[in-house]
N, C-alpha and C. Protein backbone atom coordinates (compact mmCIF):
# COMPACT_ATOMS: atom_id res chain seq x y z
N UNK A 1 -3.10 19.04 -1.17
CA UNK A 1 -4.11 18.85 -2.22
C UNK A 1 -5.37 18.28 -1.60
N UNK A 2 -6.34 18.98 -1.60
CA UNK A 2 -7.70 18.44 -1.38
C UNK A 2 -8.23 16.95 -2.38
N UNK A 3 -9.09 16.34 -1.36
CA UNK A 3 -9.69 15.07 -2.12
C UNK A 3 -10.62 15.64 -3.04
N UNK A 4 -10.56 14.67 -4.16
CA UNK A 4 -11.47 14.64 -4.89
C UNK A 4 -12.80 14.26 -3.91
N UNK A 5 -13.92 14.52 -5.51
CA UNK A 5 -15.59 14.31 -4.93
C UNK A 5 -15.48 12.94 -4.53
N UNK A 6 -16.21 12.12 -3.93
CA UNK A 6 -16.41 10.98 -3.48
C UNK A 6 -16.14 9.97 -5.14
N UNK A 7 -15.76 8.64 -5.07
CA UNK A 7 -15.00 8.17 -6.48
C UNK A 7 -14.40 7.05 -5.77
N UNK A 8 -15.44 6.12 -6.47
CA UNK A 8 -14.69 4.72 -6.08
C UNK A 8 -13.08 4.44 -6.92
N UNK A 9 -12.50 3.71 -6.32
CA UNK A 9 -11.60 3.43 -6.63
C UNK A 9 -11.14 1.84 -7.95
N UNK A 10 -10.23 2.44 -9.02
CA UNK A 10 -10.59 0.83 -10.03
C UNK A 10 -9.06 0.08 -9.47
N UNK A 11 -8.09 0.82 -8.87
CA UNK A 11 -6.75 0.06 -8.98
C UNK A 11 -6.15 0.40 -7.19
N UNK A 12 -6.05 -0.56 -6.91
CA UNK A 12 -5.08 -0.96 -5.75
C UNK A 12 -3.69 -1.59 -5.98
N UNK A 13 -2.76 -0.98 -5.70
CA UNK A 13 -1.52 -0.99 -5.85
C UNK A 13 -0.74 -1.60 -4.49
N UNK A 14 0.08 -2.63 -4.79
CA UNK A 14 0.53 -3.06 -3.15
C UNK A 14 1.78 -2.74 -3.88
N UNK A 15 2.72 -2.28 -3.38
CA UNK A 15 4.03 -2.11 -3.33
C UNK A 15 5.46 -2.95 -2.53
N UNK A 16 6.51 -3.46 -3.34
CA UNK A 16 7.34 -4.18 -2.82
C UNK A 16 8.03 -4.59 -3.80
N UNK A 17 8.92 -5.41 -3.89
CA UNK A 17 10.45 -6.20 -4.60
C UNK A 17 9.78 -7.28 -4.75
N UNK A 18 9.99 -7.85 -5.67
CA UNK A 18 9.25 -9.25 -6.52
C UNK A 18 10.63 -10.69 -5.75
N UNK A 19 10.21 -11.63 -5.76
CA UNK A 19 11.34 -12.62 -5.49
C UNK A 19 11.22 -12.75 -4.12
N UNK A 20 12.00 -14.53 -3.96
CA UNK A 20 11.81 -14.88 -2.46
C UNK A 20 12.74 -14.35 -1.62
N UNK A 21 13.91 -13.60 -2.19
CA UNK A 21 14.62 -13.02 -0.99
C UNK A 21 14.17 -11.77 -0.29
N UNK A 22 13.62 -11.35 -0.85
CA UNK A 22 12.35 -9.90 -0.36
C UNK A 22 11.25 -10.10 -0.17
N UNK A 23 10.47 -11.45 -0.06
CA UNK A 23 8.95 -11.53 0.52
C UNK A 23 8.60 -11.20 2.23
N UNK A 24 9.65 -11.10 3.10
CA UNK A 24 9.28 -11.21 4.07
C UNK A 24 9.89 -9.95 4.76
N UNK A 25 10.59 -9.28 4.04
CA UNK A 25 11.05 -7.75 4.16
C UNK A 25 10.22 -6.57 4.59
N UNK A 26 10.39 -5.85 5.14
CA UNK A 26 9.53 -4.42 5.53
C UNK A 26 9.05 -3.72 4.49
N UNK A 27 10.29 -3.77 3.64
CA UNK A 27 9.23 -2.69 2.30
C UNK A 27 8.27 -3.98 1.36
N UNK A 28 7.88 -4.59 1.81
CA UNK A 28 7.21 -5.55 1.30
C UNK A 28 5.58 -5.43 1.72
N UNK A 29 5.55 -4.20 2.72
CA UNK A 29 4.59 -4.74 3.43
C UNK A 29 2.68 -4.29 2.24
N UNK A 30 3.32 -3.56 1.20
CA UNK A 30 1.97 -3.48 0.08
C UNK A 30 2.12 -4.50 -0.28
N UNK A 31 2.72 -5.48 -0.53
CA UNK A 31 2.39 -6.71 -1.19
C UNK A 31 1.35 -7.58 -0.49
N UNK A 32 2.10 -7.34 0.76
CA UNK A 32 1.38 -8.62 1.85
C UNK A 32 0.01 -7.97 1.85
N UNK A 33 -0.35 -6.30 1.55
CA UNK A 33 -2.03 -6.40 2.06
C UNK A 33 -2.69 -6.80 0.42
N UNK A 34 -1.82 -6.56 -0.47
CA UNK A 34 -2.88 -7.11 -1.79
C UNK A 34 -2.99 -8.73 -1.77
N UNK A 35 -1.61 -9.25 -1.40
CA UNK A 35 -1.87 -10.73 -1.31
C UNK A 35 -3.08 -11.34 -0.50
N UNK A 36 -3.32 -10.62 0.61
CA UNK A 36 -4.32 -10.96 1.71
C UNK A 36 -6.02 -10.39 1.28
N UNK A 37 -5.93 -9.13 0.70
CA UNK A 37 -6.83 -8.89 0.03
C UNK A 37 -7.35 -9.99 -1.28
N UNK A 38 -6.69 -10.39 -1.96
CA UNK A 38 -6.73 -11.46 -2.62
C UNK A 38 -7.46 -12.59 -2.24
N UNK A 39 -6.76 -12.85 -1.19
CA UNK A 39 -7.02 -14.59 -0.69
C UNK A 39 -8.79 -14.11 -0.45
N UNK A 40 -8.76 -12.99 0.47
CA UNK A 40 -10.17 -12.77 1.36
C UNK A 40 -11.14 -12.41 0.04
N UNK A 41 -10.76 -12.13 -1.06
CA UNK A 41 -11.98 -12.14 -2.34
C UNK A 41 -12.16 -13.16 -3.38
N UNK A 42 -11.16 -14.19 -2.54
CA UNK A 42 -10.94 -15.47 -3.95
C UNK A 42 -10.42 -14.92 -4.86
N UNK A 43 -9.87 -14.04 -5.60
CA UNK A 43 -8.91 -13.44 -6.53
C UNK A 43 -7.33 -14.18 -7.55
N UNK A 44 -7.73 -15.00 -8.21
CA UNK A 44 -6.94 -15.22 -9.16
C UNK A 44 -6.00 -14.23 -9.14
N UNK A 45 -4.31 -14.10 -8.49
CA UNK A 45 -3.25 -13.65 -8.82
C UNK A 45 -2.51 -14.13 -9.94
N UNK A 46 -2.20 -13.67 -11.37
CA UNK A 46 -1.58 -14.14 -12.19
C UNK A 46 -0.58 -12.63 -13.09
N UNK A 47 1.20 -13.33 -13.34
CA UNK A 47 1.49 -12.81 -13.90
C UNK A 47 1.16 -11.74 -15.44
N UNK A 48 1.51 -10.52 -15.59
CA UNK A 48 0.87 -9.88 -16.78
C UNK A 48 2.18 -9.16 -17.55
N UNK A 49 2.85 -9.74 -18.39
CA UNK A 49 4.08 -9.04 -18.76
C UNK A 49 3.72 -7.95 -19.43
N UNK A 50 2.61 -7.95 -20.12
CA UNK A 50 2.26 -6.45 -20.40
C UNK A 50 1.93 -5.02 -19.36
N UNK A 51 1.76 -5.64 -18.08
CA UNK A 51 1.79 -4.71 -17.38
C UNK A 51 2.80 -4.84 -15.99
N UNK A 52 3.63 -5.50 -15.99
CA UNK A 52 4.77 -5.78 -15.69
C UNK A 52 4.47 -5.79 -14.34
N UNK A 53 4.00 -6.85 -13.96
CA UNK A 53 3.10 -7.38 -12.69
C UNK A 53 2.53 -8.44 -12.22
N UNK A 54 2.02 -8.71 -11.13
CA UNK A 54 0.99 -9.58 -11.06
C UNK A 54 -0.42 -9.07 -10.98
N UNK A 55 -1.10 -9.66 -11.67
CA UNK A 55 -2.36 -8.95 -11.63
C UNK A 55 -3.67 -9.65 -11.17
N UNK A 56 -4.64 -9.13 -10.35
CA UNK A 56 -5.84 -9.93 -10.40
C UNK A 56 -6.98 -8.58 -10.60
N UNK A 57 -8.16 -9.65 -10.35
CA UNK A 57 -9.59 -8.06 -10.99
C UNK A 57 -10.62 -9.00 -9.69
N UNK A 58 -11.37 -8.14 -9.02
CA UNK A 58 -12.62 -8.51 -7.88
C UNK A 58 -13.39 -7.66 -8.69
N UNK A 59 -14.48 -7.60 -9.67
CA UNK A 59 -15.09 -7.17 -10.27
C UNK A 59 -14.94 -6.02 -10.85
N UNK A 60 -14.92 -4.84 -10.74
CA UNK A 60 -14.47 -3.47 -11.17
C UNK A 60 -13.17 -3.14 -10.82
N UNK A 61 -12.48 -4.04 -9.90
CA UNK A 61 -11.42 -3.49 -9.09
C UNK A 61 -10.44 -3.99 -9.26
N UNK A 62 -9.41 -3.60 -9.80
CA UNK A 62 -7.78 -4.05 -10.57
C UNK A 62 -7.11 -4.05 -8.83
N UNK A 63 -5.98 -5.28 -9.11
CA UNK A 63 -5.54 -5.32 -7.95
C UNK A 63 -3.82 -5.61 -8.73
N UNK A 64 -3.10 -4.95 -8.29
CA UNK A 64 -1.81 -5.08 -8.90
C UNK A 64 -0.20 -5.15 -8.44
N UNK A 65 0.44 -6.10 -8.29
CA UNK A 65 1.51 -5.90 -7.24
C UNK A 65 2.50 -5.99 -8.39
N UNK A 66 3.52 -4.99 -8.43
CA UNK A 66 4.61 -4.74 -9.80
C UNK A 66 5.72 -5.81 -9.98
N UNK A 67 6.39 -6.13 -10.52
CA UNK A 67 7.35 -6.72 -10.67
C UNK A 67 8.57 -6.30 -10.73
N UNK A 68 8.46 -5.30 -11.39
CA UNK A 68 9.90 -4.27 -11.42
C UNK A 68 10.43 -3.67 -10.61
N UNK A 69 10.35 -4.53 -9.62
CA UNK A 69 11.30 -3.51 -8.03
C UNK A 69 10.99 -2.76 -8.16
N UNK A 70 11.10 -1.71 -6.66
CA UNK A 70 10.24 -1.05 -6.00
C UNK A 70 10.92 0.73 -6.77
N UNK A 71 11.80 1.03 -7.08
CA UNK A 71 12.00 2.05 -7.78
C UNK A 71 11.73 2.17 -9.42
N UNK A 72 10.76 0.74 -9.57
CA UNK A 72 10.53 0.91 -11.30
C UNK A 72 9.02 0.96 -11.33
N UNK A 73 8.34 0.83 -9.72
CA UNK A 73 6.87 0.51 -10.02
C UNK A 73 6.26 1.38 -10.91
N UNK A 74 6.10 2.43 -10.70
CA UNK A 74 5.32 3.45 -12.18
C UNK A 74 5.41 2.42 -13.26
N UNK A 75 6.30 2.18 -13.91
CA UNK A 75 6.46 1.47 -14.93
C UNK A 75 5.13 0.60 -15.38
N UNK A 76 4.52 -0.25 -14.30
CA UNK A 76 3.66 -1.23 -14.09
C UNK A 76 2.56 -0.79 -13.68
N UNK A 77 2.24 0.71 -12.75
CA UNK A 77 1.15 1.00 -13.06
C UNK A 77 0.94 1.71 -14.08
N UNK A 78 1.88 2.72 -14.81
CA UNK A 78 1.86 3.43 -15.48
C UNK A 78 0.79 2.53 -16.79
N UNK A 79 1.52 1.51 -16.94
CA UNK A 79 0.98 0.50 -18.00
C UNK A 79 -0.06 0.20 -17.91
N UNK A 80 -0.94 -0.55 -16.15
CA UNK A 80 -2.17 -0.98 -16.61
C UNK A 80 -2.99 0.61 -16.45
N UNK A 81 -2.57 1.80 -15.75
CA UNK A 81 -4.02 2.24 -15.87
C UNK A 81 -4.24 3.24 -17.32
N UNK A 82 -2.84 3.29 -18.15
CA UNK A 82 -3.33 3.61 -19.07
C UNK A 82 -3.68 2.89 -20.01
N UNK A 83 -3.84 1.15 -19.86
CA UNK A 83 -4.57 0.43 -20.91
C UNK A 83 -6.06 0.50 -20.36
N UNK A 84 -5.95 0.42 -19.14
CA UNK A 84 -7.66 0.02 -18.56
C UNK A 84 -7.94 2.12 -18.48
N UNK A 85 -7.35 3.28 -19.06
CA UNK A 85 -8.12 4.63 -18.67
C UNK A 85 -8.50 4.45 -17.72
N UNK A 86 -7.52 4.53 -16.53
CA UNK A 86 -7.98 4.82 -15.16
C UNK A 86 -7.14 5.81 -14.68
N UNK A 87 -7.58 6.58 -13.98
CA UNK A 87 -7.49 7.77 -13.97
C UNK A 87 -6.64 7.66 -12.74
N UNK A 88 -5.67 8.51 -12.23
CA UNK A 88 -4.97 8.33 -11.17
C UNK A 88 -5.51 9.01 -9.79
N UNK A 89 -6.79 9.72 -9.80
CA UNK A 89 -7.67 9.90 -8.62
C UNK A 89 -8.52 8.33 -8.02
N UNK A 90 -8.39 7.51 -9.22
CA UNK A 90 -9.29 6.38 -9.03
C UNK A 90 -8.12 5.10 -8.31
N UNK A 91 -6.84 5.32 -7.53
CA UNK A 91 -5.73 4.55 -7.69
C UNK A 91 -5.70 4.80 -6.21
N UNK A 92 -5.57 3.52 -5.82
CA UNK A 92 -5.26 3.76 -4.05
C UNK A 92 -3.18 2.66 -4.24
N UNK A 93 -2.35 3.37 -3.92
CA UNK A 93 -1.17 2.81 -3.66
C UNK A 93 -0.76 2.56 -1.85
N UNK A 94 -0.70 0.90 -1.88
CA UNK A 94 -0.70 0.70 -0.51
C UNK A 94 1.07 0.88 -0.59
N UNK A 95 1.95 1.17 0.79
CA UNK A 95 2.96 0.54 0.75
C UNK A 95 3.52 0.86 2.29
N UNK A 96 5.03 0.89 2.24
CA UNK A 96 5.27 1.03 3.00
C UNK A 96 5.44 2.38 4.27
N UNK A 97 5.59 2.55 5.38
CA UNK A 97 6.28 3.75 5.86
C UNK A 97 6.96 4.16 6.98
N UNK A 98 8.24 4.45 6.69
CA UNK A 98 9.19 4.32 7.60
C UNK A 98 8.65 5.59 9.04
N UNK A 99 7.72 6.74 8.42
CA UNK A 99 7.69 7.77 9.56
C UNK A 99 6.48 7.12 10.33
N UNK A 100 5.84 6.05 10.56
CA UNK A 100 4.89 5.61 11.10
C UNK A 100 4.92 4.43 12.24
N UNK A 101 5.13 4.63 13.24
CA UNK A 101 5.34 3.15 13.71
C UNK A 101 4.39 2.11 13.15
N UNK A 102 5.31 0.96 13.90
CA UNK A 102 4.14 -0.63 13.56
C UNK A 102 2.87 -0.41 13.71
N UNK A 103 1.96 -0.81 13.34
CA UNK A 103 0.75 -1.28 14.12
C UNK A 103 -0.25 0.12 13.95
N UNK A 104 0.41 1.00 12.95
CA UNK A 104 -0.46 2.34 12.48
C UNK A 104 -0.91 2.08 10.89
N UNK A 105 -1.36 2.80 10.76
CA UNK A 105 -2.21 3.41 8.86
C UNK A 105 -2.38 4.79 9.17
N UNK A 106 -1.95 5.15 7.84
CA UNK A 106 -2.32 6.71 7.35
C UNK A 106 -2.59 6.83 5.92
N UNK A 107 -4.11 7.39 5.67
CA UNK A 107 -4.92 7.25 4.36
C UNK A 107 -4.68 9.21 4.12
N UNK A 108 -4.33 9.26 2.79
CA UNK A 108 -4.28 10.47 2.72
C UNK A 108 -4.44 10.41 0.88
N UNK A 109 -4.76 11.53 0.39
CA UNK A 109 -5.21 11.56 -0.85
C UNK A 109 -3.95 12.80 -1.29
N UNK A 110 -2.68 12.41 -2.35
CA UNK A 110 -1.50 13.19 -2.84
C UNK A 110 -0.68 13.77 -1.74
N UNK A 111 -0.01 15.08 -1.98
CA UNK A 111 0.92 15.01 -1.07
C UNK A 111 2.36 14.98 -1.28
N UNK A 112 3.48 15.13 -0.56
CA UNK A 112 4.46 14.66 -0.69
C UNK A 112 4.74 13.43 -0.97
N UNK A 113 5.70 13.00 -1.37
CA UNK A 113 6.44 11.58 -1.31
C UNK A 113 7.00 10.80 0.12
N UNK A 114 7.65 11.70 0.62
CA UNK A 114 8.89 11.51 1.86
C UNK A 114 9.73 10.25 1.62
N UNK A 115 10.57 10.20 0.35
CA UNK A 115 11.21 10.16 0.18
C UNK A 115 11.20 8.38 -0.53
N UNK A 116 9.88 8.35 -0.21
CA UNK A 116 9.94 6.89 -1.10
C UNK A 116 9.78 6.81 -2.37
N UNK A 117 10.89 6.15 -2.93
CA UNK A 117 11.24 5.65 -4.29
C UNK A 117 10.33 4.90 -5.41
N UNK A 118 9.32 3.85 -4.58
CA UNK A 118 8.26 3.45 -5.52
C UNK A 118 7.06 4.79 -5.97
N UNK A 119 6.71 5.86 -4.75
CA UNK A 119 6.05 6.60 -5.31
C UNK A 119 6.67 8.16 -6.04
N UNK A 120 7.81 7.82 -5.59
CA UNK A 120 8.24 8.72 -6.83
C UNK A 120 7.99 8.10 -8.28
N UNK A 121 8.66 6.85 -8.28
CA UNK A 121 8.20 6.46 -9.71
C UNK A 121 7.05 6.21 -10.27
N UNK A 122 6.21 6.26 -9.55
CA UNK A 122 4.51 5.69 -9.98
C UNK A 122 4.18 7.34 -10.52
N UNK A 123 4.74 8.54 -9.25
CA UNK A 123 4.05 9.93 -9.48
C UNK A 123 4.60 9.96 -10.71
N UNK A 124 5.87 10.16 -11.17
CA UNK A 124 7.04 10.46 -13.00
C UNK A 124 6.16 9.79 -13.60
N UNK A 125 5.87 8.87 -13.45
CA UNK A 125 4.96 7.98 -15.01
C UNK A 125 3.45 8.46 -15.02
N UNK A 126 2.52 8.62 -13.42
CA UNK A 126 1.22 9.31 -14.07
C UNK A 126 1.44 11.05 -14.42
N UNK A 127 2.54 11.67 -13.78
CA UNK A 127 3.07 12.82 -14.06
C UNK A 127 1.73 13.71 -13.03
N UNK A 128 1.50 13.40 -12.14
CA UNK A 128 1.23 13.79 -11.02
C UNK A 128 0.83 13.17 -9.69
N UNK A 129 1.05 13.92 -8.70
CA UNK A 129 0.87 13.47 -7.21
C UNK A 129 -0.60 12.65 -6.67
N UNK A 130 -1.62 13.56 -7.63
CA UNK A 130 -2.65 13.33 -7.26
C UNK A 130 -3.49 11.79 -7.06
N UNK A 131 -3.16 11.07 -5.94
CA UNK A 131 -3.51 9.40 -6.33
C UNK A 131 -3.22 9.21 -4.77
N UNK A 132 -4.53 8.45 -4.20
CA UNK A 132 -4.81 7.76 -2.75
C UNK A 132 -3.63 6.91 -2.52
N UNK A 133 -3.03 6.96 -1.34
CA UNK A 133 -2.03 6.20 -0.58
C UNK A 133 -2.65 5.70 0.60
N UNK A 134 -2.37 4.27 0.86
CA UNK A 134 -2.15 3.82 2.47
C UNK A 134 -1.04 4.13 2.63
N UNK A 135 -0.54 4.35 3.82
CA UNK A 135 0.38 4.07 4.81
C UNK A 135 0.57 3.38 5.26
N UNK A 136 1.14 2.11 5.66
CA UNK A 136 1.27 1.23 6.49
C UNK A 136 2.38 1.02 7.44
N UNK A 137 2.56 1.86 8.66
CA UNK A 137 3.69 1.66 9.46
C UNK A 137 4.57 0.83 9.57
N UNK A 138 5.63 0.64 9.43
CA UNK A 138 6.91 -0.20 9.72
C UNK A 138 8.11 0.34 10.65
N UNK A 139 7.69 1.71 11.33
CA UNK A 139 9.19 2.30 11.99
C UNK A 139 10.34 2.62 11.47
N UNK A 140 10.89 3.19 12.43
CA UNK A 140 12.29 3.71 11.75
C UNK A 140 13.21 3.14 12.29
N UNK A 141 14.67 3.11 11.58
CA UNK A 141 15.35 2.82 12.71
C UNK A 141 16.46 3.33 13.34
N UNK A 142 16.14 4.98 13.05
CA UNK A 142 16.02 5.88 14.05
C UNK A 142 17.75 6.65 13.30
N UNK A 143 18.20 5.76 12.31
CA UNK A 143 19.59 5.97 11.70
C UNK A 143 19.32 6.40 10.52
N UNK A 144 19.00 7.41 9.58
CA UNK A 144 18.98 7.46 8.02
C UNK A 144 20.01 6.82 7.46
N UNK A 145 20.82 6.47 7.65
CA UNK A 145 22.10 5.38 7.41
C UNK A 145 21.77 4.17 7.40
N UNK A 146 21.29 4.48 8.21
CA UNK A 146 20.53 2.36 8.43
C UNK A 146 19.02 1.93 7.24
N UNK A 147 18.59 3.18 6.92
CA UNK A 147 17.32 3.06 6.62
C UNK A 147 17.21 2.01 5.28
N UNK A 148 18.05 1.53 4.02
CA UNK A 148 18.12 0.82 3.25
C UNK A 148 18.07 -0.59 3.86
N UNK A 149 19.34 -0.75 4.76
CA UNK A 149 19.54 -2.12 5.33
C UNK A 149 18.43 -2.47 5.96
N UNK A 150 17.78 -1.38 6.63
CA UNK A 150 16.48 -1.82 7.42
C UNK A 150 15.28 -2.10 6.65
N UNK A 151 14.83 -1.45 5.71
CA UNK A 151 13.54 -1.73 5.37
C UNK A 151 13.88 -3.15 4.40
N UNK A 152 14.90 -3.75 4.40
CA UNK A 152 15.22 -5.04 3.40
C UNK A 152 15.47 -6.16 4.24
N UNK A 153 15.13 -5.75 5.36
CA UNK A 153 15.26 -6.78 6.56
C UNK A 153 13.82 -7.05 6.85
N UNK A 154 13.33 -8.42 7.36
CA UNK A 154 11.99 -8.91 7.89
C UNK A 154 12.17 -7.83 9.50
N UNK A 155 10.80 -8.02 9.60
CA UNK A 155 10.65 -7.24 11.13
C UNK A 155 10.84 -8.21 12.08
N UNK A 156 10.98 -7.26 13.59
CA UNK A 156 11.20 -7.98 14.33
C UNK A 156 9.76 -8.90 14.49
N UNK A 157 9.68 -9.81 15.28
CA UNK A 157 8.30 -10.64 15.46
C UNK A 157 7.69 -10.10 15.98
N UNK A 158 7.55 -9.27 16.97
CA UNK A 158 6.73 -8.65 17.86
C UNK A 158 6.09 -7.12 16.75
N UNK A 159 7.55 -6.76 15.98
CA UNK A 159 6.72 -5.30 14.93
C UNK A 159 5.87 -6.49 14.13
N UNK A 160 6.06 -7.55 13.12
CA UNK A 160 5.56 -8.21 12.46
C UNK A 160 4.00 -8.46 13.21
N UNK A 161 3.61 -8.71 14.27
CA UNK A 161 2.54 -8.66 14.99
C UNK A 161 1.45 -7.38 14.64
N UNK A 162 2.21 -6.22 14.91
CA UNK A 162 1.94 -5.01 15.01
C UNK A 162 1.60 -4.88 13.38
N UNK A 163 2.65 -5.46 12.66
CA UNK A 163 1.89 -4.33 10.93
C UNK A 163 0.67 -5.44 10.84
N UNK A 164 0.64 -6.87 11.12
CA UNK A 164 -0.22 -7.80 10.62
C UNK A 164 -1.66 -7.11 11.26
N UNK A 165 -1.68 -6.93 12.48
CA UNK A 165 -3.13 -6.53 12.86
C UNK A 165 -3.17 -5.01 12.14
N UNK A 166 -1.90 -4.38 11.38
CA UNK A 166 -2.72 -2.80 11.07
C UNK A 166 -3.08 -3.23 9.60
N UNK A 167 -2.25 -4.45 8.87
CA UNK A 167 -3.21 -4.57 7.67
C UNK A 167 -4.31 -5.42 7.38
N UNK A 168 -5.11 -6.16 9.09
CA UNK A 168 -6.25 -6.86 9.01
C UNK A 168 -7.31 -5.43 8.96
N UNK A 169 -6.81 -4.25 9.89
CA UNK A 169 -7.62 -3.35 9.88
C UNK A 169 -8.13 -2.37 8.76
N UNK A 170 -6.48 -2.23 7.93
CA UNK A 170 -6.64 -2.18 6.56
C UNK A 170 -7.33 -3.26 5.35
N UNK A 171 -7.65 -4.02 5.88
CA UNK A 171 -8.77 -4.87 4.98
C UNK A 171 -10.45 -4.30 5.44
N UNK A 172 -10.40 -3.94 6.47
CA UNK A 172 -11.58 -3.69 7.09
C UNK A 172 -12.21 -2.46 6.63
N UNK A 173 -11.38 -1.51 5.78
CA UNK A 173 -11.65 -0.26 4.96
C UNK A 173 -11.75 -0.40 3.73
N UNK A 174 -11.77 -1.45 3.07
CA UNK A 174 -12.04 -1.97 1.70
C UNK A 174 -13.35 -1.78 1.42
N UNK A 175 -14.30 -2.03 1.83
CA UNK A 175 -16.01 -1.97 1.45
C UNK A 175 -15.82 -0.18 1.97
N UNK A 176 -15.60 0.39 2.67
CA UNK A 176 -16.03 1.77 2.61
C UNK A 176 -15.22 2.31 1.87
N UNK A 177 -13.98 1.58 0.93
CA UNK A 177 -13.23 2.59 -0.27
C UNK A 177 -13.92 2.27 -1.33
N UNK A 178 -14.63 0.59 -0.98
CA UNK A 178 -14.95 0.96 -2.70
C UNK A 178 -16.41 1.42 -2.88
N UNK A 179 -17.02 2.06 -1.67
CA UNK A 179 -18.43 3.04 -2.53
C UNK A 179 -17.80 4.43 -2.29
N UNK A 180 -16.37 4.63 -2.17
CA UNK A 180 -16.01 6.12 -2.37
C UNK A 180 -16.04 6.65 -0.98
N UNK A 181 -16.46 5.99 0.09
CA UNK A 181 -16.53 6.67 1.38
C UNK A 181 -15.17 6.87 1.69
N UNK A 182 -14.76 7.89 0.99
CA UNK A 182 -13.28 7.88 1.23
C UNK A 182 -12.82 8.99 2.91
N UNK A 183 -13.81 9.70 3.29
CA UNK A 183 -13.59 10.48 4.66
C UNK A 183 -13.46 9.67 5.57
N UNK A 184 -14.67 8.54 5.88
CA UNK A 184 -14.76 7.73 6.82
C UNK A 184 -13.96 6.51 6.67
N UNK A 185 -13.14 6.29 5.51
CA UNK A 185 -12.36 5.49 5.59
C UNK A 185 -10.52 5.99 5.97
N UNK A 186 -10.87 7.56 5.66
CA UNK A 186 -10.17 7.86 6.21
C UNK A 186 -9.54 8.11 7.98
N UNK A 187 -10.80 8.66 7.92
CA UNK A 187 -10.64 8.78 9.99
C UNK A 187 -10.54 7.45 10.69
N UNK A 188 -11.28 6.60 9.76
CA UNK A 188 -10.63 4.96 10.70
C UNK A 188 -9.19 4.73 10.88
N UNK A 189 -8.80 4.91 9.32
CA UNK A 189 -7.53 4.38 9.16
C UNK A 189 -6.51 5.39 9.95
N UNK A 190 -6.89 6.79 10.16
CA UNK A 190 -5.84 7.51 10.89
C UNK A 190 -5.74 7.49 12.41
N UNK A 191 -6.96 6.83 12.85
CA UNK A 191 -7.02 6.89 14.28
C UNK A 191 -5.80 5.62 14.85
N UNK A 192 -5.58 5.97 15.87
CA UNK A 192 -4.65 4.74 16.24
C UNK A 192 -5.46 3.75 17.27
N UNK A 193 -4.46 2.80 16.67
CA UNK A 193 -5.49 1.23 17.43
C UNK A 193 -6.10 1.82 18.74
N UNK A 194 -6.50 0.77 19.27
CA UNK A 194 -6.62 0.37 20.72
C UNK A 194 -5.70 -0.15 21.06
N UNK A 195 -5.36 -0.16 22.24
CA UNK A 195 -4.52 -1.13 22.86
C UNK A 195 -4.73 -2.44 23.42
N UNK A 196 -3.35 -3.32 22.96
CA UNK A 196 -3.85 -4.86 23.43
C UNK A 196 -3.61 -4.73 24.82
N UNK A 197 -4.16 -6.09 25.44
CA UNK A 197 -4.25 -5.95 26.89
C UNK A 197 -2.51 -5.69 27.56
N UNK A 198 -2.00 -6.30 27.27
CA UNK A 198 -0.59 -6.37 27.03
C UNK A 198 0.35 -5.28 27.31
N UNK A 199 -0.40 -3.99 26.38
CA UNK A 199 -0.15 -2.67 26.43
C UNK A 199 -1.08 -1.90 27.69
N UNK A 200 -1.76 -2.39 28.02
CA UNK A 200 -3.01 -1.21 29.00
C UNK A 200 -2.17 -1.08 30.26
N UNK A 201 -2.39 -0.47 31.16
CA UNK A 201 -1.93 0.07 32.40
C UNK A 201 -2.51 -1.22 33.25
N UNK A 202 -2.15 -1.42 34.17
CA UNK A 202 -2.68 -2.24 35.11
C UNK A 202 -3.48 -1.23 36.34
């Protein structure tokens, strides 16, 4: 599916499991960039049982992390963007992704699912695909067997390193999503880092 015309965005979606036994988990990792997005706009996070979430607003811009575990999220966006008529081209859903290593982003506008459960349920409730995703790498672990146990597990410290600098970089595409520069926020976010010194060849 081709992008829409250029179109700022009203709703950012972080994706994850509500509660302290899942804050520090892999599929957690949309939460952690709305939480951080938050802090960096001064953003009042407060519960919204009507939209079955936590919710905050940075001026035009709904920021929303669900409550209803991660296979009920639709539920919670479904709710605020049809109270606030927002249109699901106008919806960026951050979350997780297992086909990406650490320390990557991939911005893409609809699409498949691959197999994740929060955007299946977000797509059933707007009743289509069409709606901006981050990517945010977390790896695989290399077992489709393993893949539940794994993404409900915290990362290792060294991946935890790796997603933290890909969602400082993912903060760094926020001012070019919200005047709609959605190409050039795209090719940032798909390019892969640089390497730390750590990583370079000697």
């Amino acid at each position: 599916m081709s992008a829409p015309s250029p179109i700022a965005p009203r709703l950012i979606v972080g994706l994850g499991n509500p509660g302290r036994d899942y804050e520090e988990t892999r599929h957690n990792a949309g939460f952690w960039f709305c939480t951080r997005l938050a802090r960096e706009r001064g953003v009042a996070l407060a519960h919204e049982s009507r939209f079955h979430g936590i919710v905050g607003r940075a001026g035009p811009l709904w920021l929303l992390l669900p409550q209803t575990f991660m296979n009920r999220s639709g539920q919670a966006v479904g709710a605020l963007a049809r109270f606030h008529r927002i249109a699901p081209a106008e919806i960026l859903v951050v979350h997780d992704e297992l086909d990406i290593p650490p320390g990557q982003l991939r911005l893409k506008f609809g699409g498949g699912m691959g197999g994740h459960n929060g955007l299946k349920d977000i797509t059933a409730h707007l009743g289509t695909q069409d709606y901006w995703r981050l990517r945010v790498g977390i790896g695989h672990p290399g077992d489709r067997n393993e893949v539940v146990n794994y993404v409900l597990k915290p990362p290792r410290r060294e991946e935890q390193a790796e997603i933290d600098a890909a969602i400082e970089r993912a903060l760094d595409l926020v001012p070019l999503v919200e005047k709609g520069e959605w190409n050039a926020a795209t090719q940032r976010a798909n390019s892969k880092p640089a390497p730390t010194k750590l990583q370079e060849a000697p």
